[in-house]
Protein backbone atom coordinates (compact mmCIF):
# COMPACT_ATOMS: atom_id res chain seq x y z
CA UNK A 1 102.80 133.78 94.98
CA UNK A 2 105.28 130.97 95.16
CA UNK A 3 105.27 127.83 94.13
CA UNK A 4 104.30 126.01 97.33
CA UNK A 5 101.56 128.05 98.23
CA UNK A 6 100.26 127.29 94.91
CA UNK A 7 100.24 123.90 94.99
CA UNK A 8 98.99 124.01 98.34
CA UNK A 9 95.95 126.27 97.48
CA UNK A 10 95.21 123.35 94.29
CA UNK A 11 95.01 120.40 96.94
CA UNK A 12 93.20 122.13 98.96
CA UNK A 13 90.73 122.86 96.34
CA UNK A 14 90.98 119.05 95.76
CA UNK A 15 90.15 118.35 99.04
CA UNK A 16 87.59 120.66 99.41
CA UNK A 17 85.93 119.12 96.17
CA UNK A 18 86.73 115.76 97.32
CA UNK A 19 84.49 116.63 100.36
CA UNK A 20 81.60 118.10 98.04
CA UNK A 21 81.60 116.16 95.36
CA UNK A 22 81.79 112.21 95.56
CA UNK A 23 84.03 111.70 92.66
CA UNK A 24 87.42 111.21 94.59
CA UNK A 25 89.46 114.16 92.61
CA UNK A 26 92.67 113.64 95.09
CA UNK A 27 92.41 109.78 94.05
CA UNK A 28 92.25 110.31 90.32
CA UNK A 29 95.34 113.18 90.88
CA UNK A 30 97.49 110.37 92.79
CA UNK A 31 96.74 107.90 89.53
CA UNK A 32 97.43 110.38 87.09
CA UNK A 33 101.09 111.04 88.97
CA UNK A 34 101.56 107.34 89.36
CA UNK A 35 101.00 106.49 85.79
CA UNK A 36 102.54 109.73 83.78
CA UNK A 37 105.40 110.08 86.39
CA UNK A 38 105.26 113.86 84.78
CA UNK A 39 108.41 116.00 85.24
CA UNK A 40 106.60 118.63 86.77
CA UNK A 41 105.77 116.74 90.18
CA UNK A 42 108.94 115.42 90.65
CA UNK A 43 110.76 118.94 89.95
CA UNK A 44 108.50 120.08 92.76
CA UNK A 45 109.03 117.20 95.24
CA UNK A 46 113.01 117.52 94.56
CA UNK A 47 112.19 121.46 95.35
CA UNK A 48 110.34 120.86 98.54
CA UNK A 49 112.41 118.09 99.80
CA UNK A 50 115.52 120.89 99.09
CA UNK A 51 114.29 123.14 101.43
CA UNK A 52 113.31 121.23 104.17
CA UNK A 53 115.65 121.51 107.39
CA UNK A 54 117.50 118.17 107.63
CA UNK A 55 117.40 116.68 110.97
């Protein structure tokens, strides 16, 4: 499985327990990236950003 069908799979997990549960999971994800900054999520925005096509 690659990588961005993995990550895609775990947000939509998020989202689907977002939905079901009313903790906001996606909102706590997006303040844990915004305050760790971890190496990890910007390796894999660089990566998705690399393959994009360029307009």
């Amino acid at each position: 499985m690659q990588w961005n069908t993995k990550m895609a799979l775990v947000l939509a997990v998020f989202a689907v327990f977002d939905v079901l549960i009313p903790i906001p999971l996606m909102v706590l994800f997006l303040i844990f990236v915004l305050l760790t900054r971890p190496p990890y999520f910007k390796a894999w925005v660089d990566r998705l950003y690399a393959e994009s096509p360029s307009s």
